[in-house]
PDB file of N, CA and C in Angstrom:
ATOM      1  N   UNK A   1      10.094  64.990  24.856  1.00  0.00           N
ATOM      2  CA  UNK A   1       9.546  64.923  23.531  1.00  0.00           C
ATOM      3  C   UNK A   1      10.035  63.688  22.788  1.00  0.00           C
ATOM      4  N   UNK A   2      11.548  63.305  23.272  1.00  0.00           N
ATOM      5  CA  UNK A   2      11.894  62.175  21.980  1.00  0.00           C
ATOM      6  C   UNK A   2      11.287  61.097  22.487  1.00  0.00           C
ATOM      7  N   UNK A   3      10.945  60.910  23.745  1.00  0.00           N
ATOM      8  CA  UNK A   3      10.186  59.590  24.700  1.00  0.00           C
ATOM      9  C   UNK A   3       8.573  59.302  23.964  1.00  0.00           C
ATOM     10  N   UNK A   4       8.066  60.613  23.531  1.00  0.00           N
ATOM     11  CA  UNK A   4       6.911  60.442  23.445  1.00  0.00           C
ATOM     12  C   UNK A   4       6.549  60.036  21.834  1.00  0.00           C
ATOM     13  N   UNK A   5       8.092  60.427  20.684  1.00  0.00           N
ATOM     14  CA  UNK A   5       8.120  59.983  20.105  1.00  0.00           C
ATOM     15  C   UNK A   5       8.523  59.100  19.335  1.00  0.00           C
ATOM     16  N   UNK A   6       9.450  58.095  20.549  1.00  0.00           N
ATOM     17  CA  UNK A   6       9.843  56.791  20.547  1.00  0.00           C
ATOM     18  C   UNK A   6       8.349  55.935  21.366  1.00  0.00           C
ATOM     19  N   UNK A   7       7.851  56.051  21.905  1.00  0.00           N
ATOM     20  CA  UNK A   7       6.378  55.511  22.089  1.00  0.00           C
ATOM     21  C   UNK A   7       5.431  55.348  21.390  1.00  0.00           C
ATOM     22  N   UNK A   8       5.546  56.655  20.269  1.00  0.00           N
ATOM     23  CA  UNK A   8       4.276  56.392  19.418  1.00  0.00           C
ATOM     24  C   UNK A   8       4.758  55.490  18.314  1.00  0.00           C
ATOM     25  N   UNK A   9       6.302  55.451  17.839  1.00  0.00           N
ATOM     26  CA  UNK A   9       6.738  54.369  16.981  1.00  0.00           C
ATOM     27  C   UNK A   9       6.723  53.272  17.164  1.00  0.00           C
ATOM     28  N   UNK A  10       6.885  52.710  18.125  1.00  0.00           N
ATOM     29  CA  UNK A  10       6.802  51.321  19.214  1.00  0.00           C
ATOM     30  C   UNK A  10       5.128  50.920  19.039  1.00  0.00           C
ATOM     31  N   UNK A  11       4.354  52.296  18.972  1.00  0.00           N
ATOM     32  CA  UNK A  11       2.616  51.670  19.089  1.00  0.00           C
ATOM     33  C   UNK A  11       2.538  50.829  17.778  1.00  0.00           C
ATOM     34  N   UNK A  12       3.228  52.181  16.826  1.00  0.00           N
ATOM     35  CA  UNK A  12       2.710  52.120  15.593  1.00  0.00           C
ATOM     36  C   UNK A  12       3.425  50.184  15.030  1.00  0.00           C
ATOM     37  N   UNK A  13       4.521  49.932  15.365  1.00  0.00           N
ATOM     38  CA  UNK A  13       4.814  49.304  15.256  1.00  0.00           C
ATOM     39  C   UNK A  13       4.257  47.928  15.699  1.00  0.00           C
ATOM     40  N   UNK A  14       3.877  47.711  16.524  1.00  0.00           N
ATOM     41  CA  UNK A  14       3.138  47.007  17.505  1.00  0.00           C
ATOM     42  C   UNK A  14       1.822  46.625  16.613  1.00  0.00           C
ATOM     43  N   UNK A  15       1.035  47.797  16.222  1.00  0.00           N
ATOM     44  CA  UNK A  15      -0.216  47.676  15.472  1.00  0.00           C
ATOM     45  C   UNK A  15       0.268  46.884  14.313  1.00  0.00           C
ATOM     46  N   UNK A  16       0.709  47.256  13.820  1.00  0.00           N
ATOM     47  CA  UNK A  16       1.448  46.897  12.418  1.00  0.00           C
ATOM     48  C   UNK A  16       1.509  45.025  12.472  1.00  0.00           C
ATOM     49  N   UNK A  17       2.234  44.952  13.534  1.00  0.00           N
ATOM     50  CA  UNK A  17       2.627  43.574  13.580  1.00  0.00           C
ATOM     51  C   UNK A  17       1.278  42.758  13.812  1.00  0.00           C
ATOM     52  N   UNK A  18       0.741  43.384  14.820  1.00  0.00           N
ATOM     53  CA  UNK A  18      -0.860  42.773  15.057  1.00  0.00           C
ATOM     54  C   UNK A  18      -1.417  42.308  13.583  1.00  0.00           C
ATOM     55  N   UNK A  19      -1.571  43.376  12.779  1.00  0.00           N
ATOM     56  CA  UNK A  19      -2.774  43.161  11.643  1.00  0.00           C
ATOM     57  C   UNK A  19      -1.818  42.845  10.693  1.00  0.00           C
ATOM     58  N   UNK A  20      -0.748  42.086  10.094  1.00  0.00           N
ATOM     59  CA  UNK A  20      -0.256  41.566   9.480  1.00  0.00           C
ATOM     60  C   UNK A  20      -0.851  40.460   9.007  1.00  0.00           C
ATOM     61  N   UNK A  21      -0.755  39.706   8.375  1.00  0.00           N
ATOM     62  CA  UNK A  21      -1.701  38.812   8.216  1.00  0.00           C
ATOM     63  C   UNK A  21      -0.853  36.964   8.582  1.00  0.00           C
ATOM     64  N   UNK A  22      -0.734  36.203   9.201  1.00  0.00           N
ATOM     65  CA  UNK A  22      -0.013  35.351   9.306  1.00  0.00           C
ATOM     66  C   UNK A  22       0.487  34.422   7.912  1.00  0.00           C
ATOM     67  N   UNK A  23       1.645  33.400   7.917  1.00  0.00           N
ATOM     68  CA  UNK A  23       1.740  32.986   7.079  1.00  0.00           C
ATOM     69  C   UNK A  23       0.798  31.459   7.253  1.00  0.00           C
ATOM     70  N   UNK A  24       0.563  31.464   5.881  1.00  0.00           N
ATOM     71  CA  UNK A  24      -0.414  30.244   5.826  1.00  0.00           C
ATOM     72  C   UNK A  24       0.317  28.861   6.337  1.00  0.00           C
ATOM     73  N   UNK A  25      -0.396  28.040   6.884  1.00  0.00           N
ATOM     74  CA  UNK A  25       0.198  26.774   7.575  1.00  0.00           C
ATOM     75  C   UNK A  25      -0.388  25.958   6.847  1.00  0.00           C
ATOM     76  N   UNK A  26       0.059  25.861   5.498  1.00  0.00           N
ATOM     77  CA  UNK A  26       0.227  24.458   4.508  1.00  0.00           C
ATOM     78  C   UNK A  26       0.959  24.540   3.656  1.00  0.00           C
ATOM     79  N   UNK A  27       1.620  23.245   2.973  1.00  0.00           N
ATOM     80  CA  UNK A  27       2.310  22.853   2.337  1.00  0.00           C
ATOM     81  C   UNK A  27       1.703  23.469   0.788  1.00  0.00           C
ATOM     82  N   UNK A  28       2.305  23.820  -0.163  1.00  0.00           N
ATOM     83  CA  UNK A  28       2.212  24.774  -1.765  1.00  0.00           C
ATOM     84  C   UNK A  28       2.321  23.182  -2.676  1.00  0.00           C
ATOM     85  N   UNK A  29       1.484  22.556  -3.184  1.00  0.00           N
ATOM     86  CA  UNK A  29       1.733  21.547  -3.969  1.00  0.00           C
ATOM     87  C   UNK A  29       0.811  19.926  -3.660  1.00  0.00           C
ATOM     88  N   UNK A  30       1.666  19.448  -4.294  1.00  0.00           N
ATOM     89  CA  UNK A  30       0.545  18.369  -4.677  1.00  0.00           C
ATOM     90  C   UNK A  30       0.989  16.455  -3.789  1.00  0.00           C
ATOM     91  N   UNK A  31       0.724  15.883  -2.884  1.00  0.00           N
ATOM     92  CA  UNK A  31       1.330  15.009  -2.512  1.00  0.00           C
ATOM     93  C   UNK A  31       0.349  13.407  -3.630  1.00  0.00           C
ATOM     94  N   UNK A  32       1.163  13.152  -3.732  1.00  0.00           N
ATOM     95  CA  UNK A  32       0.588  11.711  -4.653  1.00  0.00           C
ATOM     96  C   UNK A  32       0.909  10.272  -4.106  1.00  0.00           C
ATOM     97  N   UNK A  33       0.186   9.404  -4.073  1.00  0.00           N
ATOM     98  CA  UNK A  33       0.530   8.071  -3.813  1.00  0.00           C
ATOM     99  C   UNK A  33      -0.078   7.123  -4.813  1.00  0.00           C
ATOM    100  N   UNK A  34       0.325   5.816  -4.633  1.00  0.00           N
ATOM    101  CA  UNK A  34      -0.595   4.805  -5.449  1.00  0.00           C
ATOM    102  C   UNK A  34      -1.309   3.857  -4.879  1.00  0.00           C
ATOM    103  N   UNK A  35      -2.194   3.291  -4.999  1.00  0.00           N
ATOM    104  CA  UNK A  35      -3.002   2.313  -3.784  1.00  0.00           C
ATOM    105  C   UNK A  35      -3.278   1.407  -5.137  1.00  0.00           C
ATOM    106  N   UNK A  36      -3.816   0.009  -4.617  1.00  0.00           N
ATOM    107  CA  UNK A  36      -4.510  -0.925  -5.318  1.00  0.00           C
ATOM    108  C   UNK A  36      -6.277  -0.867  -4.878  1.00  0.00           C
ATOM    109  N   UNK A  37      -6.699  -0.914  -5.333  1.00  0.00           N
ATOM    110  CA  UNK A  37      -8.594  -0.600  -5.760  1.00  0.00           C
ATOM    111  C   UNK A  37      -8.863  -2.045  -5.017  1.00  0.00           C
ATOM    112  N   UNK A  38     -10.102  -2.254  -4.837  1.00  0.00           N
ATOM    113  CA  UNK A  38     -10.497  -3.571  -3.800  1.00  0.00           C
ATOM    114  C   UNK A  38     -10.999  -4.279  -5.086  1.00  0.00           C
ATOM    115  N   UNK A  39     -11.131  -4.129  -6.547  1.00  0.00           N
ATOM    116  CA  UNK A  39     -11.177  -4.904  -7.697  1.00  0.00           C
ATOM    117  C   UNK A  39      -9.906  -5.719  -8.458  1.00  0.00           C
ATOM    118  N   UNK A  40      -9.136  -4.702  -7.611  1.00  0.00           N
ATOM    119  CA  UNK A  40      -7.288  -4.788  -7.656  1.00  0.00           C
ATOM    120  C   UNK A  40      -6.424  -4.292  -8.942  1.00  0.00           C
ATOM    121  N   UNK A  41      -7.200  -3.096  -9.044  1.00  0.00           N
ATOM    122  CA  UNK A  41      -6.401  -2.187  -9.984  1.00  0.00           C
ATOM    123  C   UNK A  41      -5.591  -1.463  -9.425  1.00  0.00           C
ATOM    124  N   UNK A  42      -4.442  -0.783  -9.894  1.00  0.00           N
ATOM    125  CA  UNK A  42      -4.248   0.269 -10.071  1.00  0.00           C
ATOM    126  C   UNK A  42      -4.621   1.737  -9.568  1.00  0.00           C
ATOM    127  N   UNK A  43      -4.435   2.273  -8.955  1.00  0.00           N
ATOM    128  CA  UNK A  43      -4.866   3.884  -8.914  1.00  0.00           C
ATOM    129  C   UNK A  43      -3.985   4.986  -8.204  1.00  0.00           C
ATOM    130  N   UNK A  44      -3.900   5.850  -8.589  1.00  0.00           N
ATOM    131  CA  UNK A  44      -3.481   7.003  -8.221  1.00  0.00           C
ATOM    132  C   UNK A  44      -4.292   7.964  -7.426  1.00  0.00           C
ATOM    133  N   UNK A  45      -3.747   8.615  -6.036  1.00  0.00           N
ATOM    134  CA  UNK A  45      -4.990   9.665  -5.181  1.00  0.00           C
ATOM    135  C   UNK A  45      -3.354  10.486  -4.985  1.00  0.00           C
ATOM    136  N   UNK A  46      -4.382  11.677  -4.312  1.00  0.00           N
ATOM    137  CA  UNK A  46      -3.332  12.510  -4.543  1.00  0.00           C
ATOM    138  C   UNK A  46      -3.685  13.682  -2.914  1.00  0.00           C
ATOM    139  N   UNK A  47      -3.092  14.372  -2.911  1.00  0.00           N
ATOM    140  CA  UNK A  47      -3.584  15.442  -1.513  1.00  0.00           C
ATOM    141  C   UNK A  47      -3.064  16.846  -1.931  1.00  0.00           C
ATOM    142  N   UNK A  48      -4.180  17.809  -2.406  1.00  0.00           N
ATOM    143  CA  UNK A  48      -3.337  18.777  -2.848  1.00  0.00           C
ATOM    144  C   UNK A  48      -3.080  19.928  -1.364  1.00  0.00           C
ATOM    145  N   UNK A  49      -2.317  20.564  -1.241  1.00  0.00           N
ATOM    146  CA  UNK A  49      -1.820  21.595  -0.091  1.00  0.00           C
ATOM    147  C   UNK A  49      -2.373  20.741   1.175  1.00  0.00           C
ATOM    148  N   UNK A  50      -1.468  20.243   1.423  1.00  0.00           N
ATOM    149  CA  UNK A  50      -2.126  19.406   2.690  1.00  0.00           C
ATOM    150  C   UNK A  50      -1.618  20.920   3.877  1.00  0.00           C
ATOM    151  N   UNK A  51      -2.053  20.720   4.944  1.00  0.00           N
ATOM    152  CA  UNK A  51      -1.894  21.258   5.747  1.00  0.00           C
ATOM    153  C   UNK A  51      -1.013  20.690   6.842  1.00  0.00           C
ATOM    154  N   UNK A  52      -0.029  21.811   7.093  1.00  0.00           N
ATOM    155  CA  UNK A  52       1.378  21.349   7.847  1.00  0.00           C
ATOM    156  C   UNK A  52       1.114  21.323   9.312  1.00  0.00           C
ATOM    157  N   UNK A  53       2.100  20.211  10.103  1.00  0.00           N
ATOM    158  CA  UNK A  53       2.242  19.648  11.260  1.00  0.00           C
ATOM    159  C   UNK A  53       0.632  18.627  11.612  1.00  0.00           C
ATOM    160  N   UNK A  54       0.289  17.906  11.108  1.00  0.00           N
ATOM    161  CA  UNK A  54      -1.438  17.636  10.949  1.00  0.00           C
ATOM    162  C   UNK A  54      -1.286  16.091  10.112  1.00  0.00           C
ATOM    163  N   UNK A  55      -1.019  14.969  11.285  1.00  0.00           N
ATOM    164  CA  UNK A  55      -1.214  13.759  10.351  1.00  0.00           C
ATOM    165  C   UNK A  55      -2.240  13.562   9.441  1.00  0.00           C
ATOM    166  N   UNK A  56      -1.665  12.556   8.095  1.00  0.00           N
ATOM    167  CA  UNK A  56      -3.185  12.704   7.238  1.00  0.00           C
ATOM    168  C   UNK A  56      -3.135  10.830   6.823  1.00  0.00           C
ATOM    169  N   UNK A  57      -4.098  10.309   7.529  1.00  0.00           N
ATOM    170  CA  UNK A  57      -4.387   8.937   7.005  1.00  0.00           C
ATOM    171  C   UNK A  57      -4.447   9.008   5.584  1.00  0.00           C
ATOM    172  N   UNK A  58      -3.474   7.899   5.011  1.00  0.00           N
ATOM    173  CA  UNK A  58      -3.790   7.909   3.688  1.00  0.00           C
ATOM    174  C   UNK A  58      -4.546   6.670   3.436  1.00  0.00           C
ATOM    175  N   UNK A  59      -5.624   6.636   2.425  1.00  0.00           N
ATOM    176  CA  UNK A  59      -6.356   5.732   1.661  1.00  0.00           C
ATOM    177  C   UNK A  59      -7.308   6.186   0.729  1.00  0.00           C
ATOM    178  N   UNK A  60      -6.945   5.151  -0.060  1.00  0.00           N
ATOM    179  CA  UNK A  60      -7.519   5.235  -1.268  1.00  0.00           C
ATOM    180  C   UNK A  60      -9.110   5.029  -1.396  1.00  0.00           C
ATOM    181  N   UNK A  61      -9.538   5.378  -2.150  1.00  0.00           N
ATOM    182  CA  UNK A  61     -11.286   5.402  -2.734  1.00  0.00           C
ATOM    183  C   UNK A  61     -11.167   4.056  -2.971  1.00  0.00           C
ATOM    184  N   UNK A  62     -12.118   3.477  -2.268  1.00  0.00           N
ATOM    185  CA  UNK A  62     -12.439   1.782  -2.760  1.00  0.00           C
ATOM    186  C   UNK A  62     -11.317   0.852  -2.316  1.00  0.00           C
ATOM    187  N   UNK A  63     -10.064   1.032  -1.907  1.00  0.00           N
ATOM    188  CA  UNK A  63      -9.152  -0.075  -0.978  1.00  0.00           C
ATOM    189  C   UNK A  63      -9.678  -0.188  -0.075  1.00  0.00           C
ATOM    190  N   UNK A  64      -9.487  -1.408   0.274  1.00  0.00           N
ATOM    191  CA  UNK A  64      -9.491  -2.590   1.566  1.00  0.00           C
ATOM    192  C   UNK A  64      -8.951  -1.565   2.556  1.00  0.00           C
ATOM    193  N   UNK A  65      -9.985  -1.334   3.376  1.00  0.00           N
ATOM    194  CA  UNK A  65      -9.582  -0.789   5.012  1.00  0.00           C
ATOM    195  C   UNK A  65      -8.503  -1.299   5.550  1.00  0.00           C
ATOM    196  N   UNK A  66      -7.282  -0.388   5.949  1.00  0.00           N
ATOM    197  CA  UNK A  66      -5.754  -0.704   6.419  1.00  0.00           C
ATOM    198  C   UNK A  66      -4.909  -1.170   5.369  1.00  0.00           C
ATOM    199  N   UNK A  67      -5.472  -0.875   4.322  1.00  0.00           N
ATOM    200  CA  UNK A  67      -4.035  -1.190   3.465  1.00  0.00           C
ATOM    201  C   UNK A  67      -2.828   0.161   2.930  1.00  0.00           C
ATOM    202  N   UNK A  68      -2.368  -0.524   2.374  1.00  0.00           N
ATOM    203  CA  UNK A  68      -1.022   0.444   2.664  1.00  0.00           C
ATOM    204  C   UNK A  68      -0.914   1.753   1.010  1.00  0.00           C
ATOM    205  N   UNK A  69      -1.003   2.342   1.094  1.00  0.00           N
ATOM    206  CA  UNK A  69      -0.541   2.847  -0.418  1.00  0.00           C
ATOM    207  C   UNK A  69       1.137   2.361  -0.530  1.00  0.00           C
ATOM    208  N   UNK A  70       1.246   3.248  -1.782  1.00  0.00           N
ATOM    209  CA  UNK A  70       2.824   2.728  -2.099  1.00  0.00           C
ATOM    210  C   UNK A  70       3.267   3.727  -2.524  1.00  0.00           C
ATOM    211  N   UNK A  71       4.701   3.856  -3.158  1.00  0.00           N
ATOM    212  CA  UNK A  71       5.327   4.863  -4.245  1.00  0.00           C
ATOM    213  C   UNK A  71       5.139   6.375  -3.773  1.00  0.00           C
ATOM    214  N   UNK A  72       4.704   7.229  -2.570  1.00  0.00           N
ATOM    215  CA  UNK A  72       4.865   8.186  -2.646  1.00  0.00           C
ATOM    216  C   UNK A  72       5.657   9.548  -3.501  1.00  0.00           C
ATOM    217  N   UNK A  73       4.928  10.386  -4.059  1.00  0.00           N
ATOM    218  CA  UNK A  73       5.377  11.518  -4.370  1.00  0.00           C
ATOM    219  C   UNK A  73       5.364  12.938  -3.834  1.00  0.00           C
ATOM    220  N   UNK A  74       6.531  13.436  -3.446  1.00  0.00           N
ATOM    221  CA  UNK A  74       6.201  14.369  -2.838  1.00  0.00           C
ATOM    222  C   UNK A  74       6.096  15.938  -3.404  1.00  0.00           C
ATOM    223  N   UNK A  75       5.395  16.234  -4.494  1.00  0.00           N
ATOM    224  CA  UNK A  75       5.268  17.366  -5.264  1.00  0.00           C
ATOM    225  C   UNK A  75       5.039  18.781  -4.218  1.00  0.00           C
ATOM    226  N   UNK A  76       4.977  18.709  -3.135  1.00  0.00           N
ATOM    227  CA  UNK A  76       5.156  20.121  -2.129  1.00  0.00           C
ATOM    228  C   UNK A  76       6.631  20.660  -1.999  1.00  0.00           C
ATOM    229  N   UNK A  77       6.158  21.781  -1.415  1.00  0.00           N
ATOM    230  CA  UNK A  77       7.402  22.722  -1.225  1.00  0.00           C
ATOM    231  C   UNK A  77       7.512  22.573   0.249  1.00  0.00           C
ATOM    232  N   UNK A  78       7.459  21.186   0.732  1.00  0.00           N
ATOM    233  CA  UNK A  78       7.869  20.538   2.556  1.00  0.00           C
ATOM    234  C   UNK A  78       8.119  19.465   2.420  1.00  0.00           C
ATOM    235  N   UNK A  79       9.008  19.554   3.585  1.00  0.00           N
ATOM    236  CA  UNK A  79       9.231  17.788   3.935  1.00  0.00           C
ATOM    237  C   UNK A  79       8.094  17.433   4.186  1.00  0.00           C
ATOM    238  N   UNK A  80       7.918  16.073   3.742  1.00  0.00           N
ATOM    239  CA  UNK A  80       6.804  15.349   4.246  1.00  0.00           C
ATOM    240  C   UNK A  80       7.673  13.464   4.865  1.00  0.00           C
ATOM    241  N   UNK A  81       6.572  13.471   5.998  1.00  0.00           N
ATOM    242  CA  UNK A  81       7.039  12.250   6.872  1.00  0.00           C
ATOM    243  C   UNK A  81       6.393  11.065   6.383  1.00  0.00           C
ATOM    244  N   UNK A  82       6.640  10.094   5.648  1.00  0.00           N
ATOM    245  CA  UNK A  82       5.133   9.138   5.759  1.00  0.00           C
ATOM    246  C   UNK A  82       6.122   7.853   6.644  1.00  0.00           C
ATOM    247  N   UNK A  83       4.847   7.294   7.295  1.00  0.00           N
ATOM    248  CA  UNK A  83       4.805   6.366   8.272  1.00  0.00           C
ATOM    249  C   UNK A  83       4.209   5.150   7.555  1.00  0.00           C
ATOM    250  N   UNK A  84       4.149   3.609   7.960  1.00  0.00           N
ATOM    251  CA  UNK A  84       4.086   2.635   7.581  1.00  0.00           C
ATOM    252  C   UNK A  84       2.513   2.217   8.326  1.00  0.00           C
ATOM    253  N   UNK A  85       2.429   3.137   9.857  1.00  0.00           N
ATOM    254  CA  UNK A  85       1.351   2.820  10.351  1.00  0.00           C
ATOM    255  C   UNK A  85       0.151   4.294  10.513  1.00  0.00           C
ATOM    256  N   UNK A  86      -0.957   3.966  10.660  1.00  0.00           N
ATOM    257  CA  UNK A  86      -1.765   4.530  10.325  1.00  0.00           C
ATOM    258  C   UNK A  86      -1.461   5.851  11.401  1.00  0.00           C
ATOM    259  N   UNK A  87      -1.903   6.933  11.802  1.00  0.00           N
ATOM    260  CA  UNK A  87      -2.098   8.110  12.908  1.00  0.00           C
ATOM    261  C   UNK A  87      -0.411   8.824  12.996  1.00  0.00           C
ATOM    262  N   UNK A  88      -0.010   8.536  12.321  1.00  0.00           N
ATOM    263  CA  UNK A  88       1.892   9.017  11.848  1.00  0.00           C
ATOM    264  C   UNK A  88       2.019   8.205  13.206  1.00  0.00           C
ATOM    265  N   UNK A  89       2.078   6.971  13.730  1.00  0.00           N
ATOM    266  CA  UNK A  89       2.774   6.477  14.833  1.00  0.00           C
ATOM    267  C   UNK A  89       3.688   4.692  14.353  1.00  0.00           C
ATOM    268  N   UNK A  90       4.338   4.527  15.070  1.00  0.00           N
ATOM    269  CA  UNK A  90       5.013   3.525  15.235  1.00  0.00           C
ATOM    270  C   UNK A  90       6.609   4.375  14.661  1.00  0.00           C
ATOM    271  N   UNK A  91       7.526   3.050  14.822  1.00  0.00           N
ATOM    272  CA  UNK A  91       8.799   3.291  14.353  1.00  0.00           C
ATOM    273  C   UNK A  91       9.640   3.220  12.799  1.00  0.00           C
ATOM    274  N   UNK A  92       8.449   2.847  11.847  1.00  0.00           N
ATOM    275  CA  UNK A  92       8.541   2.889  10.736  1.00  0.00           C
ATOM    276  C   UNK A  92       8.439   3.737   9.523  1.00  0.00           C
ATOM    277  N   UNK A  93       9.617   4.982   9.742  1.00  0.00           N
ATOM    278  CA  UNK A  93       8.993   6.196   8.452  1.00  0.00           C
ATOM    279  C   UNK A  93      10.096   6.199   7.775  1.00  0.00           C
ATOM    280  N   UNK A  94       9.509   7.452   6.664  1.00  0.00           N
ATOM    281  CA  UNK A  94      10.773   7.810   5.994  1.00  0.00           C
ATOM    282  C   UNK A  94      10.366   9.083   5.622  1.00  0.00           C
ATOM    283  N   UNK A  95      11.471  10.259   5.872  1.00  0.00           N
ATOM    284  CA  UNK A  95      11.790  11.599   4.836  1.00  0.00           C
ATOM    285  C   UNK A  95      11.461  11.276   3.625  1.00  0.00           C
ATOM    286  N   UNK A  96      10.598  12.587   2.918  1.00  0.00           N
ATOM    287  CA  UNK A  96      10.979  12.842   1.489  1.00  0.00           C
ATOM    288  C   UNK A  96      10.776  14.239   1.361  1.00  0.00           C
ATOM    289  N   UNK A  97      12.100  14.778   0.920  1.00  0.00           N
ATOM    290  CA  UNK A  97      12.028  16.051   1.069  1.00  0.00           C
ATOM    291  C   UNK A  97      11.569  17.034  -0.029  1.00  0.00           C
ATOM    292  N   UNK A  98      11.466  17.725  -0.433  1.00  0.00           N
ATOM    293  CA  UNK A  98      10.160  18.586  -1.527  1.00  0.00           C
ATOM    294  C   UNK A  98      10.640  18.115  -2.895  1.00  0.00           C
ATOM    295  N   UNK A  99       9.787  17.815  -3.510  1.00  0.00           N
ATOM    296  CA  UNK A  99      10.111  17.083  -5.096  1.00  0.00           C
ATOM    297  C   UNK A  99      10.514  15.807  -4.577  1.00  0.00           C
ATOM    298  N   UNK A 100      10.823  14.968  -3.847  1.00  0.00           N
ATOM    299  CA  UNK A 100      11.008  14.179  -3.650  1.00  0.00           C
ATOM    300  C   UNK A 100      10.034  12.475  -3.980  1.00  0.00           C
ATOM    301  N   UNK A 101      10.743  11.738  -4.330  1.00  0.00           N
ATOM    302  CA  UNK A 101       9.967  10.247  -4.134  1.00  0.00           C
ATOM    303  C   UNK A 101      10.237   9.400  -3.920  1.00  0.00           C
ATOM    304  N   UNK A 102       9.782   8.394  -3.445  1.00  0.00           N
ATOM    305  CA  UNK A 102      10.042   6.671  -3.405  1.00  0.00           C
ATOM    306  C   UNK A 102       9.321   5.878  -4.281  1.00  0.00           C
ATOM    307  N   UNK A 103      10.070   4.759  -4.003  1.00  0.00           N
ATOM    308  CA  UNK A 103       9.794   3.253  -4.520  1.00  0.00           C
ATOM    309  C   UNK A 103       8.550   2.521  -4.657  1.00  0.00           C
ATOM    310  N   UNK A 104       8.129   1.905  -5.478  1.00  0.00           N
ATOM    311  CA  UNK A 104       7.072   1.301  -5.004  1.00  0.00           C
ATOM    312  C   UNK A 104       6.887   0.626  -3.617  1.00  0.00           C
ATOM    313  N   UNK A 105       8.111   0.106  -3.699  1.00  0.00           N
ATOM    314  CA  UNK A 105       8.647  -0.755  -2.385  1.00  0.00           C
ATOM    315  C   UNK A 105       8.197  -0.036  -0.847  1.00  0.00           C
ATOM    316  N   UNK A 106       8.028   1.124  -1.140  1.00  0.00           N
ATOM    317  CA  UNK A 106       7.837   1.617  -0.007  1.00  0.00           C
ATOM    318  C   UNK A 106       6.251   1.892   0.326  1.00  0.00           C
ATOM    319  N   UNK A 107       5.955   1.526   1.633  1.00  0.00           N
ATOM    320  CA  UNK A 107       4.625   1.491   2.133  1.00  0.00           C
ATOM    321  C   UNK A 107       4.084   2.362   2.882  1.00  0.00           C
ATOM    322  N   UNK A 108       3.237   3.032   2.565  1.00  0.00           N
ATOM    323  CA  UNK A 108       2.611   4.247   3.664  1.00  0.00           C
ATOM    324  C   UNK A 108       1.310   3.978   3.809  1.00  0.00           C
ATOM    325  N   UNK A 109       0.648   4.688   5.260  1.00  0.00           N
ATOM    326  CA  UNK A 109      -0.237   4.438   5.538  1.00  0.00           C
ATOM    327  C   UNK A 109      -0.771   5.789   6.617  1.00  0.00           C
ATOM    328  N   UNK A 110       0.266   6.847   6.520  1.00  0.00           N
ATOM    329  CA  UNK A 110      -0.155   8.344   7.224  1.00  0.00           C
ATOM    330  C   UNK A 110       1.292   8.990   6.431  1.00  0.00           C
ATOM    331  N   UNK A 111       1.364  10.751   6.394  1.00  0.00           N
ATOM    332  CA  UNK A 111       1.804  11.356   6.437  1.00  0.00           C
ATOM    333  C   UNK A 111       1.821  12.386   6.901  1.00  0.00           C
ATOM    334  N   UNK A 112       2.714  13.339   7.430  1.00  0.00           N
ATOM    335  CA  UNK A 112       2.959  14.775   7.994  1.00  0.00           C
ATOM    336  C   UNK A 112       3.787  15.297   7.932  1.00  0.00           C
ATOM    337  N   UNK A 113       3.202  16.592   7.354  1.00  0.00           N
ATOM    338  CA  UNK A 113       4.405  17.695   6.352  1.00  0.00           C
ATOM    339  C   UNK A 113       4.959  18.541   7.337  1.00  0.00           C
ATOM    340  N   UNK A 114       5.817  19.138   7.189  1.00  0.00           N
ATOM    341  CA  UNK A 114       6.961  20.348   7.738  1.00  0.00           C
ATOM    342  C   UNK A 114       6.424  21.494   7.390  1.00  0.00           C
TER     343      UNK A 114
END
């Protein structure tokens, strides 16, 4: 009897875990950068809940194809990676960890969150 009702707890349990619902795989918040406009303004773009482990080319509306944004902000609740080259590849990144930001000085051109 206790076998049969250590089995049905184990099912029940089992089910349970099945129909749980998973946790969502994105970042809670807002990622921001700054780009220069191909008129050569100024502008701000932004990525809200990006979705985690998932490089994201960054560029701006109206910049020159391959240029770099700048100044990252990292308003999510993840690390986010940004890279210098486009597809999150080469040897050029940097951490910024949640609330986090950089410099103008600093150049991105992909990111990918934690």
């Amino acid at each position: 009897m206790r076998l049969r009702s250590a089995m049905a707890a184990s099912a029940g349990a089992l089910v349970l875990l099945l129909t749980a619902p998973g946790s969502a795989s994105a970042a809670d918040g807002q990622f921001r950068y700054s780009y220069t406009t191909s008129d050569g303004y100024d502008a701000v773009g932004f990525i809200n809940d990006p979705p985690s482990g998932t490089c994201i080319n960054i560029q701006g509306p109206g910049s020159e194809p391959g240029s770099a944004a700048y100044a990252p902000k990292n308003r999510t609740d993840a690390t986010a990676t940004v890279f210098l080259e486009a597809d999150c590849t080469g040897g050029a990144y940097f951490t910024l960890r949640p609330g986090g930001g950089a410099s103008d000085r600093l150049l991105v051109r992909s990111v990918v969150f934690s």
